[in-house]
Protein backbone atom coordinates (compact mmCIF):
# COMPACT_ATOMS: atom_id res chain seq x y z
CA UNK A 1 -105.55 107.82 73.49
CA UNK A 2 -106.92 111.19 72.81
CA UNK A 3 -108.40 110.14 69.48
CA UNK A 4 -110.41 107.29 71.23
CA UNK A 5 -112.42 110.01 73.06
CA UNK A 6 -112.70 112.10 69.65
CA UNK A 7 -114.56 109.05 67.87
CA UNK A 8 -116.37 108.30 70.73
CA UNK A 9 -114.46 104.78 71.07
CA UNK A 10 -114.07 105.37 74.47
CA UNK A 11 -117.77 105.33 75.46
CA UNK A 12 -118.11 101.94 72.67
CA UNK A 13 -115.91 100.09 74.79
CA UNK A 14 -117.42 101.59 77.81
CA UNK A 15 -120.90 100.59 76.76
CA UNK A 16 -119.75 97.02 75.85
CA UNK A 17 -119.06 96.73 79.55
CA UNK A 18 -122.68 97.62 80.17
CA UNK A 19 -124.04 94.85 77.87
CA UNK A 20 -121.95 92.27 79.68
CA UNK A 21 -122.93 93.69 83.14
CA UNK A 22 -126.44 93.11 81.86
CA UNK A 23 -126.12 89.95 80.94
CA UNK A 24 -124.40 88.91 83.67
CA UNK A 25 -127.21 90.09 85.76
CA UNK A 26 -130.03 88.56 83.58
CA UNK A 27 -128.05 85.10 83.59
CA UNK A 28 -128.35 85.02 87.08
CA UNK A 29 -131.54 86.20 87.75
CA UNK A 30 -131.43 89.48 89.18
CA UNK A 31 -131.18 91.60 86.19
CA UNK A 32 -134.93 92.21 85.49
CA UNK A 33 -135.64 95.23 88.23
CA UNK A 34 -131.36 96.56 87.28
CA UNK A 35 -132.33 97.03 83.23
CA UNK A 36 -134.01 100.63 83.82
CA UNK A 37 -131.07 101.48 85.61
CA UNK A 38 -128.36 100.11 82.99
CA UNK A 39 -130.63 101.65 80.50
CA UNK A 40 -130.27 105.17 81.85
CA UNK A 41 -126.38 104.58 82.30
CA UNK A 42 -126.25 103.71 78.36
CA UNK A 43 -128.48 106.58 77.44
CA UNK A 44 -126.31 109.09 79.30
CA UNK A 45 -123.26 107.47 77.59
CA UNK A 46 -124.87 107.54 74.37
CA UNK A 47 -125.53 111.44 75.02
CA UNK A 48 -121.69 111.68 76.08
CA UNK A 49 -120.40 110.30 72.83
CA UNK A 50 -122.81 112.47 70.75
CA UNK A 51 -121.41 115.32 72.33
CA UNK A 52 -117.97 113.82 71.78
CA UNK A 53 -118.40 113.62 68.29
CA UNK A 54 -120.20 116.02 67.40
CA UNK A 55 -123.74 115.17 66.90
CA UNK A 56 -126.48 117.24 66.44
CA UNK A 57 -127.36 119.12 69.62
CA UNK A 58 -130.52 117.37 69.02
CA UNK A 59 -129.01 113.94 69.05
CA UNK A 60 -127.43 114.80 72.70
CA UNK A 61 -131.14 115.93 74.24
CA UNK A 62 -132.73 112.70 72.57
CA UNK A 63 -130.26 110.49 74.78
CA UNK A 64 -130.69 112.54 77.54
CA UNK A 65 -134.29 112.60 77.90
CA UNK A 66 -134.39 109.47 77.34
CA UNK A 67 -132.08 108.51 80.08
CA UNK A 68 -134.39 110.83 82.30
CA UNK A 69 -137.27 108.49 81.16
CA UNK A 70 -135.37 105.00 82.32
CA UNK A 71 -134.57 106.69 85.25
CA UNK A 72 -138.20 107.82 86.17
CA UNK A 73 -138.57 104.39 85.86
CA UNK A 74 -136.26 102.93 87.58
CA UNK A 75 -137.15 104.72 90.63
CA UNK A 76 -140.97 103.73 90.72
CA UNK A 77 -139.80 100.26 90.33
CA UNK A 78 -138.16 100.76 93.73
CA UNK A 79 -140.45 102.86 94.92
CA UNK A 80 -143.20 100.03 94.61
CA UNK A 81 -140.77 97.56 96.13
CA UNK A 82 -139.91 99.47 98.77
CA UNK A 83 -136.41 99.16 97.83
CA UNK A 84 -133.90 102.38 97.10
């Protein structure tokens, strides 16, 4: 077990379950206003298996402001809604 959270595995499997979330969603219609949020989920995961593996410190700060930037979206989407 511990070398599945050396190679990062862990977070590969873990982000696999975000696809199919996402596609469960988007199958049935209500997945269009959840993607910034799923998007910032797999961004912070993607910054959490950098760091697992070693990436460049650069790598890690990529993921994460990017996952800062889905989630700036995400909230004016339900800001504009109303919803949140």
């Amino acid at each position: 077990m511990e070398s599945w959270f050396a190679s990062g595995r862990i977070v590969d499997a873990l982000l696999l379950l975000v696809l199919v979330e996402a596609i469960v969603f988007l199958c049935a219609g209500r997945g269009r206003m959840l993607l910034p949020n799923l998007a910032a989920g797999a961004c912070l995961l993607l910054a959490l298996r950098s760091a697992l593996t070693g990436a460049p410190v650069a790598l890690t700060g990529l993921w994460l402001a990017l996952a800062g930037v889905a989630h700036g979206l995400d909230v004016a989407g339900r800001w504009r809604t109303g919803r949140g």
